[in-house]
PDB file of N, CA and C in Angstrom:
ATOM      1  N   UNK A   1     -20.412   2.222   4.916  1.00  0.00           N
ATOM      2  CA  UNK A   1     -20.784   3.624   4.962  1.00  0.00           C
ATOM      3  C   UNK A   1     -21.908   3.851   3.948  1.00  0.00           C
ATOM      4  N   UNK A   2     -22.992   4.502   4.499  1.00  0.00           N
ATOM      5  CA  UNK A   2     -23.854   4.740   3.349  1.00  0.00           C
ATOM      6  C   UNK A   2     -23.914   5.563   2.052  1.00  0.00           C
ATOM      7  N   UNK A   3     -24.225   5.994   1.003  1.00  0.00           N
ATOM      8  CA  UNK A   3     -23.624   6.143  -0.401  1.00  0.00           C
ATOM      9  C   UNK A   3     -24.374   7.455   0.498  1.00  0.00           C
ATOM     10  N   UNK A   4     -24.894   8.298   0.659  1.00  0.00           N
ATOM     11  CA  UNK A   4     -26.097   9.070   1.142  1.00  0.00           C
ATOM     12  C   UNK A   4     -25.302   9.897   2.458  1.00  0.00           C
ATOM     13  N   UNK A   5     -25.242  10.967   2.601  1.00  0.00           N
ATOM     14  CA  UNK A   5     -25.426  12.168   3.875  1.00  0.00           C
ATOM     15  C   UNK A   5     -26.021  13.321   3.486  1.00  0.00           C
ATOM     16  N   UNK A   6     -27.319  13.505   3.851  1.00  0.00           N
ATOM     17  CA  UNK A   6     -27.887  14.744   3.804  1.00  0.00           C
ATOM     18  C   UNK A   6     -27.444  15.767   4.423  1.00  0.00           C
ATOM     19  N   UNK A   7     -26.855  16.486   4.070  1.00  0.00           N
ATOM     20  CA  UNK A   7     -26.647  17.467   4.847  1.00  0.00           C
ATOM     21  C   UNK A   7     -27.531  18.841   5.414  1.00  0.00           C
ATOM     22  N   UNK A   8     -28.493  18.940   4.179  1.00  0.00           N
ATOM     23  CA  UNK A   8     -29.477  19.969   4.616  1.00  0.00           C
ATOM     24  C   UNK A   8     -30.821  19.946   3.766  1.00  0.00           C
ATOM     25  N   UNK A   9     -31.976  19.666   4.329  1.00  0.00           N
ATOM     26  CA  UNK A   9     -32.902  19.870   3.601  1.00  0.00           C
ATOM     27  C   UNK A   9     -34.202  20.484   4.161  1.00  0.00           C
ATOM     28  N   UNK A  10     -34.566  21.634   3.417  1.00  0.00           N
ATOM     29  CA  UNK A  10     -35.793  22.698   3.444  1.00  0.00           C
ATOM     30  C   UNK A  10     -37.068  22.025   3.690  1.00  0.00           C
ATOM     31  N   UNK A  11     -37.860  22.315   4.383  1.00  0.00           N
ATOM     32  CA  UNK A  11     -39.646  22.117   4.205  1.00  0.00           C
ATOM     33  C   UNK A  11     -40.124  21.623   3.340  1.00  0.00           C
ATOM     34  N   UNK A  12     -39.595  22.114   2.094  1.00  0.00           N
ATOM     35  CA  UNK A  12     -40.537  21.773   0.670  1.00  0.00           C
ATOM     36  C   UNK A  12     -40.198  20.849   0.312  1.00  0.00           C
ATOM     37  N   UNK A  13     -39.186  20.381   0.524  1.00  0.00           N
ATOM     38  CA  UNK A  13     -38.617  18.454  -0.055  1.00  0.00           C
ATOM     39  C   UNK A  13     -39.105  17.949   1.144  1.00  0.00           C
ATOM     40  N   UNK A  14     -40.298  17.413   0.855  1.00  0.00           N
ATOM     41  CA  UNK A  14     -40.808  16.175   1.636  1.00  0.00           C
ATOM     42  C   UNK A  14     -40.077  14.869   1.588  1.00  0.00           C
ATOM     43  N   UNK A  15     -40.433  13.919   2.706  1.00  0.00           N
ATOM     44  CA  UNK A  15     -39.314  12.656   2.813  1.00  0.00           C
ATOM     45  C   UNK A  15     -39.327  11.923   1.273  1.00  0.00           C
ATOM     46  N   UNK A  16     -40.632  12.019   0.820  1.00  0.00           N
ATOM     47  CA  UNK A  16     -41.043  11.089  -0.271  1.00  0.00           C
ATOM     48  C   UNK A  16     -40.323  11.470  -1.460  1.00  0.00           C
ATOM     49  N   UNK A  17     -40.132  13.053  -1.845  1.00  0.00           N
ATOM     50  CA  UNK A  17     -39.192  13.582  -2.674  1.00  0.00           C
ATOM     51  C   UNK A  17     -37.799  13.402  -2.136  1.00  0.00           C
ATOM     52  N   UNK A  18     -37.512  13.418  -0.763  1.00  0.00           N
ATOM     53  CA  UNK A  18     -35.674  13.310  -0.860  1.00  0.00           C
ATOM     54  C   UNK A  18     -35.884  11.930  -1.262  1.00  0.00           C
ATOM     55  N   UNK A  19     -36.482  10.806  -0.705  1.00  0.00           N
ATOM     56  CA  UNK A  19     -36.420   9.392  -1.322  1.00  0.00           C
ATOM     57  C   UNK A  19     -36.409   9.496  -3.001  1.00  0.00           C
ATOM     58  N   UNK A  20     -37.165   9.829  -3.680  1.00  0.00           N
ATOM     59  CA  UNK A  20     -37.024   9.745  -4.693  1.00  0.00           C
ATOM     60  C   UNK A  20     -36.051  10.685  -5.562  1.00  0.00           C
ATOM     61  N   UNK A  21     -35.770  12.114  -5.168  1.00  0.00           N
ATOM     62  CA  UNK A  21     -34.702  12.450  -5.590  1.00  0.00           C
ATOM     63  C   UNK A  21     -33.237  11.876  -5.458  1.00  0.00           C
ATOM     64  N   UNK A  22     -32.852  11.768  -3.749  1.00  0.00           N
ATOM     65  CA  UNK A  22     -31.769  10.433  -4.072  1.00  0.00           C
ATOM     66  C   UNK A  22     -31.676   9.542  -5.351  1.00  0.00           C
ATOM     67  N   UNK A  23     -33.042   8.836  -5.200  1.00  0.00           N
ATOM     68  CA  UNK A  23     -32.835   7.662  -5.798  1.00  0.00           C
ATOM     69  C   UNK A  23     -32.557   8.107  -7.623  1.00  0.00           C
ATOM     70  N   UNK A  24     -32.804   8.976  -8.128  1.00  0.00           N
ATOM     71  CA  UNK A  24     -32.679   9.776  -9.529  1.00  0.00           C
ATOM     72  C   UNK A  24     -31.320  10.116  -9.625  1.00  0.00           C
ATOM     73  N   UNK A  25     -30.872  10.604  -8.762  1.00  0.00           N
ATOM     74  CA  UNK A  25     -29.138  11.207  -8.560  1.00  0.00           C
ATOM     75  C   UNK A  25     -28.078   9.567  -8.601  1.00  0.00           C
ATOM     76  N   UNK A  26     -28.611   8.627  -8.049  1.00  0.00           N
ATOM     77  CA  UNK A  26     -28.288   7.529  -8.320  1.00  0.00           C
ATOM     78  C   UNK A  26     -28.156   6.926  -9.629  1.00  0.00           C
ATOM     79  N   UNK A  27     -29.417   6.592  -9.669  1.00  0.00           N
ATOM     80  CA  UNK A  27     -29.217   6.548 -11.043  1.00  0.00           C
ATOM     81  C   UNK A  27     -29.061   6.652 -12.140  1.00  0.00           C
ATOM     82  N   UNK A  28     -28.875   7.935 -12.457  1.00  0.00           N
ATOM     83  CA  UNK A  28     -28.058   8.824 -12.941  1.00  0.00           C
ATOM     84  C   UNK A  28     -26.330   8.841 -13.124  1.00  0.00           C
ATOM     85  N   UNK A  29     -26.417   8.934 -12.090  1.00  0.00           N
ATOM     86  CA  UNK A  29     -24.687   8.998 -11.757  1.00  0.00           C
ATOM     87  C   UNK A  29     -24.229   7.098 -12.209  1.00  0.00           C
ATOM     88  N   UNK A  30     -24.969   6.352 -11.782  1.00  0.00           N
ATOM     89  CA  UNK A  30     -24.607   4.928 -12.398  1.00  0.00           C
ATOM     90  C   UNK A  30     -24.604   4.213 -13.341  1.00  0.00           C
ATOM     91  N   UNK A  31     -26.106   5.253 -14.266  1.00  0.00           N
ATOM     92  CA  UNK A  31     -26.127   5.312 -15.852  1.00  0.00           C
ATOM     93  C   UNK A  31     -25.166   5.994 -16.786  1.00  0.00           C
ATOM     94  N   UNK A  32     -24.728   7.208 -16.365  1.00  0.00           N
ATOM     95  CA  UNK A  32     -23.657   7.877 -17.145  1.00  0.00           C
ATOM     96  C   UNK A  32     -21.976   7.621 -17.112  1.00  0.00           C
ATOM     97  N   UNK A  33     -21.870   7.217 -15.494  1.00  0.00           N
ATOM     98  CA  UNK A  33     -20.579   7.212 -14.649  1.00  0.00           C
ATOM     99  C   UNK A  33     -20.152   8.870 -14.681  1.00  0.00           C
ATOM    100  N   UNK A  34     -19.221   9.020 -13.916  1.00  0.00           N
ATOM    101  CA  UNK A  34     -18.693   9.178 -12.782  1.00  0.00           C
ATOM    102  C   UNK A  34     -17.975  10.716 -13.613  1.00  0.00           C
ATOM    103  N   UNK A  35     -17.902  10.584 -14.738  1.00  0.00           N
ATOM    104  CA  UNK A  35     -16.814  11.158 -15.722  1.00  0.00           C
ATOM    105  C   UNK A  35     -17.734  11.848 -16.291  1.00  0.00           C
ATOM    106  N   UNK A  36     -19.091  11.839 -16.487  1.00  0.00           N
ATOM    107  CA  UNK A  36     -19.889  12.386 -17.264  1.00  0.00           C
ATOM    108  C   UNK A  36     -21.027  13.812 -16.565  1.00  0.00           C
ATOM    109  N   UNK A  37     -20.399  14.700 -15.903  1.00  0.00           N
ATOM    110  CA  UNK A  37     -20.602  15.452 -14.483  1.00  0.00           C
ATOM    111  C   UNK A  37     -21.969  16.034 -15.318  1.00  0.00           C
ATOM    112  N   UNK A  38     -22.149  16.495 -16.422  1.00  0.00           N
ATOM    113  CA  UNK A  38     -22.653  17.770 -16.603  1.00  0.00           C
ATOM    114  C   UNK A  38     -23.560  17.167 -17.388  1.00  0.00           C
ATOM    115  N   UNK A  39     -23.771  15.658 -18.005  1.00  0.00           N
ATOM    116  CA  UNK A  39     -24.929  14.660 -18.724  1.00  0.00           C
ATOM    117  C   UNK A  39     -25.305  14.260 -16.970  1.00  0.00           C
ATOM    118  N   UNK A  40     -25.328  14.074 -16.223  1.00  0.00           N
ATOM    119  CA  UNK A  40     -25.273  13.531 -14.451  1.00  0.00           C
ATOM    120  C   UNK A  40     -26.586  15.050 -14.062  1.00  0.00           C
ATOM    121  N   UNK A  41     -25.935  16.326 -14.429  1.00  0.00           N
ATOM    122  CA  UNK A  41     -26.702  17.290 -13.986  1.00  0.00           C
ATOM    123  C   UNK A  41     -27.897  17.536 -14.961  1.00  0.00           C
ATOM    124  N   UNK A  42     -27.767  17.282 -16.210  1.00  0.00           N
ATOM    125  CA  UNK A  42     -28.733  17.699 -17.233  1.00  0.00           C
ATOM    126  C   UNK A  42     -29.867  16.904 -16.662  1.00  0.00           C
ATOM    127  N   UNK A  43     -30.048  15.234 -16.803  1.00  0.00           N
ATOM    128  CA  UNK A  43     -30.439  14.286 -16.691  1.00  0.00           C
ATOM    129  C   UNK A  43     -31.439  14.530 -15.281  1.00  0.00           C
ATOM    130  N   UNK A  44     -30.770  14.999 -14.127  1.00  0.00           N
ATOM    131  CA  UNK A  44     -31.619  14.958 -13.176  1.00  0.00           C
ATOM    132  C   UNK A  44     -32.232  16.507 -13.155  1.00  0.00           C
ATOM    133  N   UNK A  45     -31.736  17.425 -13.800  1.00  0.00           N
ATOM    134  CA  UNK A  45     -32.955  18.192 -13.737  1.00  0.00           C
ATOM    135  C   UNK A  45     -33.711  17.955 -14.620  1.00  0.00           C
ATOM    136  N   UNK A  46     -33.744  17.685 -15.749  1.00  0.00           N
ATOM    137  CA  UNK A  46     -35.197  17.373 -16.428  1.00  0.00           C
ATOM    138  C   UNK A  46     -35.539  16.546 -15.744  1.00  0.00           C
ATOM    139  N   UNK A  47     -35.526  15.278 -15.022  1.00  0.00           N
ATOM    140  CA  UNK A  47     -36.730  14.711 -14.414  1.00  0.00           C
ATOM    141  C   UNK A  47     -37.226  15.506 -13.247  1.00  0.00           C
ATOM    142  N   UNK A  48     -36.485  16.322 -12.122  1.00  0.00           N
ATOM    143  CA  UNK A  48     -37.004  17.201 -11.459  1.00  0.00           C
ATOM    144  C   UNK A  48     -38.239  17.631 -12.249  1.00  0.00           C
ATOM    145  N   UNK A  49     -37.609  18.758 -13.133  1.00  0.00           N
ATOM    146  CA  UNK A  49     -39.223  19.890 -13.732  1.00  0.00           C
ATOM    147  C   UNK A  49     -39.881  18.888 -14.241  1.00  0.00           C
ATOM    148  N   UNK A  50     -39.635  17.478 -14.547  1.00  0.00           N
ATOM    149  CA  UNK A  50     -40.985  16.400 -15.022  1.00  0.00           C
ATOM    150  C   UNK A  50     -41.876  15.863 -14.502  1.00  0.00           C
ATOM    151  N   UNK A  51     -40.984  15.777 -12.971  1.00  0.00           N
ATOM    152  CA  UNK A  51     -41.710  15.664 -11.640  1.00  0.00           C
ATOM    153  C   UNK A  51     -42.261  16.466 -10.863  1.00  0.00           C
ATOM    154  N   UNK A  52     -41.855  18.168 -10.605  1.00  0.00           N
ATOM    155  CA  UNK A  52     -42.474  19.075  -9.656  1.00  0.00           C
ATOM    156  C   UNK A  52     -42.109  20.149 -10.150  1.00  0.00           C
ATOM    157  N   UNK A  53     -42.351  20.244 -11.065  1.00  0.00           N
ATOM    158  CA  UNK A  53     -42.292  21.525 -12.450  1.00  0.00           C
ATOM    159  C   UNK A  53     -41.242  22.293 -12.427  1.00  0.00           C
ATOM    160  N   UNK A  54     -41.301  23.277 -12.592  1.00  0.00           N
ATOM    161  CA  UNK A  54     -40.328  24.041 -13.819  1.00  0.00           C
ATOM    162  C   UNK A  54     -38.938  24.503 -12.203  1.00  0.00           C
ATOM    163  N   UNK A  55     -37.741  25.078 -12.980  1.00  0.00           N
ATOM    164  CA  UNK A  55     -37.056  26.058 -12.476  1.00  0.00           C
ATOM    165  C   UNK A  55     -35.955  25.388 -11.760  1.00  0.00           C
ATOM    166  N   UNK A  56     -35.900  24.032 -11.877  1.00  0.00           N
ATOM    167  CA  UNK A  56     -35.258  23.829 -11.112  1.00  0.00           C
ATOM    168  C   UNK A  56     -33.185  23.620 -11.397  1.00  0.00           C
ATOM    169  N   UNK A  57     -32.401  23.830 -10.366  1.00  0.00           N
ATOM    170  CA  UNK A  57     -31.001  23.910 -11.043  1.00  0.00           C
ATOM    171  C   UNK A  57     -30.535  22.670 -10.037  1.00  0.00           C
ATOM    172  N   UNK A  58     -29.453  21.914 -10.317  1.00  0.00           N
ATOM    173  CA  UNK A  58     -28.359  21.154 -10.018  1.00  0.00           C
ATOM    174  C   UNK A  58     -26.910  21.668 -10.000  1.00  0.00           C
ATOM    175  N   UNK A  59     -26.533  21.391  -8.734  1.00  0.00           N
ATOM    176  CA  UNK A  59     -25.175  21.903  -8.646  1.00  0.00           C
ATOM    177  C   UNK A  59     -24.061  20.626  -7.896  1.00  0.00           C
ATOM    178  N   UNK A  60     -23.244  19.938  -8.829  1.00  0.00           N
ATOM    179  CA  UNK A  60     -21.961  18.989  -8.759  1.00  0.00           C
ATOM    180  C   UNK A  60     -21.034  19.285  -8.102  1.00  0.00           C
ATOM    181  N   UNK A  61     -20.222  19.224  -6.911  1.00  0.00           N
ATOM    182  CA  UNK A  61     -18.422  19.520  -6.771  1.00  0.00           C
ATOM    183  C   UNK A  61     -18.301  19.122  -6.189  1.00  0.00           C
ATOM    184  N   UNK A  62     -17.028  18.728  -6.104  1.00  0.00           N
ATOM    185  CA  UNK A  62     -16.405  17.895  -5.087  1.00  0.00           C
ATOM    186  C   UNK A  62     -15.874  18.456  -4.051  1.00  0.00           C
ATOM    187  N   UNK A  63     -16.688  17.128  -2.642  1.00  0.00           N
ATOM    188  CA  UNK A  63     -16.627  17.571  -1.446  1.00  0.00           C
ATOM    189  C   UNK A  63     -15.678  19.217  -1.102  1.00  0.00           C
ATOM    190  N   UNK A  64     -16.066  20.057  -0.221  1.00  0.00           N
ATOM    191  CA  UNK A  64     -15.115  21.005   0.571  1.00  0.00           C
ATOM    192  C   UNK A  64     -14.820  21.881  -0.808  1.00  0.00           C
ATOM    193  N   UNK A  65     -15.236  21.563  -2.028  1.00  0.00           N
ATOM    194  CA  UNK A  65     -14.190  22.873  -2.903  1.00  0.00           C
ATOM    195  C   UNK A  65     -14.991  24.093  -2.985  1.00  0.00           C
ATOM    196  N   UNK A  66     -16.500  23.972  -2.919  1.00  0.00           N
ATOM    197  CA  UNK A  66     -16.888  25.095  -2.670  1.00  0.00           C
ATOM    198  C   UNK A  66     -18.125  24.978  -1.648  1.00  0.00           C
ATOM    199  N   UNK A  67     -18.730  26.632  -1.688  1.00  0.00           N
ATOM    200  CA  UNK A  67     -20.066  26.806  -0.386  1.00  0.00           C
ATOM    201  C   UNK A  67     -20.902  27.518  -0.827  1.00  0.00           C
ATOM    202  N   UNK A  68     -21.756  27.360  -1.181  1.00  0.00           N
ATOM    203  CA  UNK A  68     -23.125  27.912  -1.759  1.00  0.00           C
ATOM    204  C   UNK A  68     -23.833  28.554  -0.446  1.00  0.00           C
ATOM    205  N   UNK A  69     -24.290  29.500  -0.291  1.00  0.00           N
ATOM    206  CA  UNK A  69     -24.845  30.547   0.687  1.00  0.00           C
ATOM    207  C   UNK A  69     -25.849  31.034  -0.189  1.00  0.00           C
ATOM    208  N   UNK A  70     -26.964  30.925  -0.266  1.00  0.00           N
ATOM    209  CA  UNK A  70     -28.476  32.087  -0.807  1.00  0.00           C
ATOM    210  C   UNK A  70     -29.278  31.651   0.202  1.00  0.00           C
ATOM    211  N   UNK A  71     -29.880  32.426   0.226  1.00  0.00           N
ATOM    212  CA  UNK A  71     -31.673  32.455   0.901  1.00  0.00           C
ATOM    213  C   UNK A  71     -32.653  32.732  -0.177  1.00  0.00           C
ATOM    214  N   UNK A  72     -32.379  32.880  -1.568  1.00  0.00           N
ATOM    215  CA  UNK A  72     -33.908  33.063  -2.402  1.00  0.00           C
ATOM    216  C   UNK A  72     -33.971  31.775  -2.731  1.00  0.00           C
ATOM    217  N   UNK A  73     -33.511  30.558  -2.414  1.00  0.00           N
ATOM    218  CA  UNK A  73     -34.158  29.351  -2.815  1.00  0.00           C
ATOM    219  C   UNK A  73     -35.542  28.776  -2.090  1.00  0.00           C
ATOM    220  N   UNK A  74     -35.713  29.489  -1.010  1.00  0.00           N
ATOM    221  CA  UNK A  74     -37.081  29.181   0.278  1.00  0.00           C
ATOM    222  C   UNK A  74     -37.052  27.442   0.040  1.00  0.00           C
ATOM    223  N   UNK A  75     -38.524  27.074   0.142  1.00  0.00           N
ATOM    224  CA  UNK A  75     -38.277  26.390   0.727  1.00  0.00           C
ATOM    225  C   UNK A  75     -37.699  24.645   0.198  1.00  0.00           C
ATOM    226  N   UNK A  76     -37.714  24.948  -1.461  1.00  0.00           N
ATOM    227  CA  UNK A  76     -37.556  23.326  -2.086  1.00  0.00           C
ATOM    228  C   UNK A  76     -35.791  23.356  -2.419  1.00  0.00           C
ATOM    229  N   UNK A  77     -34.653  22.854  -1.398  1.00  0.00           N
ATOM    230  CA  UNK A  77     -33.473  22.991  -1.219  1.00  0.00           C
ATOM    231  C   UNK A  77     -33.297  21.832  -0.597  1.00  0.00           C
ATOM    232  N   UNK A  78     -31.897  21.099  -1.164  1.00  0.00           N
ATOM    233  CA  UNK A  78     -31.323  19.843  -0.723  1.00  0.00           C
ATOM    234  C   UNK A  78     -30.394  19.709  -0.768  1.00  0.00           C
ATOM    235  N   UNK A  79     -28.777  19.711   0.141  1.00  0.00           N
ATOM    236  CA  UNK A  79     -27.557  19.363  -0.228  1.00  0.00           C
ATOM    237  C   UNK A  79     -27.338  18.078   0.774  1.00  0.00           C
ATOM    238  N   UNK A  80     -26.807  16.595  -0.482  1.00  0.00           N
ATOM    239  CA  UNK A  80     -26.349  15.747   0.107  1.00  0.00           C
ATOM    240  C   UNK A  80     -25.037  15.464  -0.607  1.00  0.00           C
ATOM    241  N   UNK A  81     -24.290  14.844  -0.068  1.00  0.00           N
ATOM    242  CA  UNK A  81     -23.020  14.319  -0.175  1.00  0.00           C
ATOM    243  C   UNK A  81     -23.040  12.612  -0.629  1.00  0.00           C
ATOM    244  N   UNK A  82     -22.327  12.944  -1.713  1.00  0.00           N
ATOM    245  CA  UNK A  82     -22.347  11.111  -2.258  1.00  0.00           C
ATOM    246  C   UNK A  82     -20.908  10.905  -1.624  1.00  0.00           C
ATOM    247  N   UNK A  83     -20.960   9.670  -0.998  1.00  0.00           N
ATOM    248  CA  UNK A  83     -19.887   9.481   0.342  1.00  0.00           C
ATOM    249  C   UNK A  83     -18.512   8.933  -0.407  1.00  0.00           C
ATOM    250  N   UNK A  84     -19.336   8.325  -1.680  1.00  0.00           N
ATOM    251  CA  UNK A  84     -18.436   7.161  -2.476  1.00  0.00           C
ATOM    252  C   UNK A  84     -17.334   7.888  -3.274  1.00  0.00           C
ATOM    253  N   UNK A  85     -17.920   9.123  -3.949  1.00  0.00           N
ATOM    254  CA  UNK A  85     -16.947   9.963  -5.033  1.00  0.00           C
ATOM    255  C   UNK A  85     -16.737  10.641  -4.077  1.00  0.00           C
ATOM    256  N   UNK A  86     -16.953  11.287  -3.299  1.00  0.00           N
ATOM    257  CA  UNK A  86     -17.228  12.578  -2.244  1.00  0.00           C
ATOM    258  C   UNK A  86     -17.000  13.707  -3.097  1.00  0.00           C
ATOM    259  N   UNK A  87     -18.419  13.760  -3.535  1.00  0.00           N
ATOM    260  CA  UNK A  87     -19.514  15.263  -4.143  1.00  0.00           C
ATOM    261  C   UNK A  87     -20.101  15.509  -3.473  1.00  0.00           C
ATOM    262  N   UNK A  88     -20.543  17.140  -3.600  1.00  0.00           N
ATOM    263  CA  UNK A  88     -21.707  17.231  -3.061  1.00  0.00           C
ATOM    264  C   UNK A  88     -22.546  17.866  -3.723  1.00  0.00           C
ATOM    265  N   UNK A  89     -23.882  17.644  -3.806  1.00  0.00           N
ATOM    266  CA  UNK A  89     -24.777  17.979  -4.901  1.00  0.00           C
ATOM    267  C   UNK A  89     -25.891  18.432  -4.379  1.00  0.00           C
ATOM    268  N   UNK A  90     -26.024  20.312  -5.043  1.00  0.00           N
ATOM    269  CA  UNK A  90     -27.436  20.809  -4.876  1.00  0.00           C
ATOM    270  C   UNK A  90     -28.378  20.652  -5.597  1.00  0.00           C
ATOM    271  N   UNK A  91     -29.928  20.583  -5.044  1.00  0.00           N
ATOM    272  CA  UNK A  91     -30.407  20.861  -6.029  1.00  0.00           C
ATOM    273  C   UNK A  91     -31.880  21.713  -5.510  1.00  0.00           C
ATOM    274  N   UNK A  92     -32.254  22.147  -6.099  1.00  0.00           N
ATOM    275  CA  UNK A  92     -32.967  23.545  -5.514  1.00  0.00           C
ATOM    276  C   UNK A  92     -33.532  24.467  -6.757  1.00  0.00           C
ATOM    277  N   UNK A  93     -35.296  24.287  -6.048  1.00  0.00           N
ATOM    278  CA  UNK A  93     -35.811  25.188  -7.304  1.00  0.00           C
ATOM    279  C   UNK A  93     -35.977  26.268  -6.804  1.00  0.00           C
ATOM    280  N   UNK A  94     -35.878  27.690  -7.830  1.00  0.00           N
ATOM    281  CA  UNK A  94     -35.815  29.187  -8.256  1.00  0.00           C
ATOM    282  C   UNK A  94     -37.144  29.027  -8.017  1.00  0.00           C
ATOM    283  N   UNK A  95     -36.805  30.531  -6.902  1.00  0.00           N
ATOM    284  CA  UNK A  95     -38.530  31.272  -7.075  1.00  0.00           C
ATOM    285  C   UNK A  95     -38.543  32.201  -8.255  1.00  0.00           C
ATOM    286  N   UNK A  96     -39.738  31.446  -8.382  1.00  0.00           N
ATOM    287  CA  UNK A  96     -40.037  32.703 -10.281  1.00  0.00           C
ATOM    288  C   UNK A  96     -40.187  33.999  -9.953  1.00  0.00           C
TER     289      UNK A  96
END
């Protein structure tokens, strides 16, 4: 099974950013482990705003416990599911 299910992603995350955002959430999550949720979220948003500037938030939980619903995120929005822990993780930059 692949570590990876996208479940939804906006216009503004081009393939080249979900590739490389995956790949940050990875390693991340394999540098800190598994236990370390909120060094896991810090970690990948600063490289986000290091990579495609400012504003951006991360959101951790595990599979089904909750549902995030907005529309002011337009168009740079991504929820995938890590298959292995089964999380699912937003991440999505604020319009200023």
């Amino acid at each position: 099974m692949p570590r990876w299910e996208v479940v939804e992603r906006k216009y503004g995350i081009t393939s080249t950013m979900k590739t490389n955002i995956l790949a940050t959430i990875g390693s991340a999550i394999d540098s800190c482990g598994q236990s370390e949720r909120y060094k896991i979220v810090n970690d990948i948003k600063e490289w986000l705003e290091e990579t495609y500037g400012k504003r951006w938030t991360v959101l951790i939980a595990d599979t089904g416990s909750y549902q995030l619903g907005a529309s002011q995120y337009d168009s740079r929005f991504m929820r995938v599911n890590e298959t292995n822990l089964k999380w699912t993780i937003d991440v999505f930059q604020q319009i200023p």
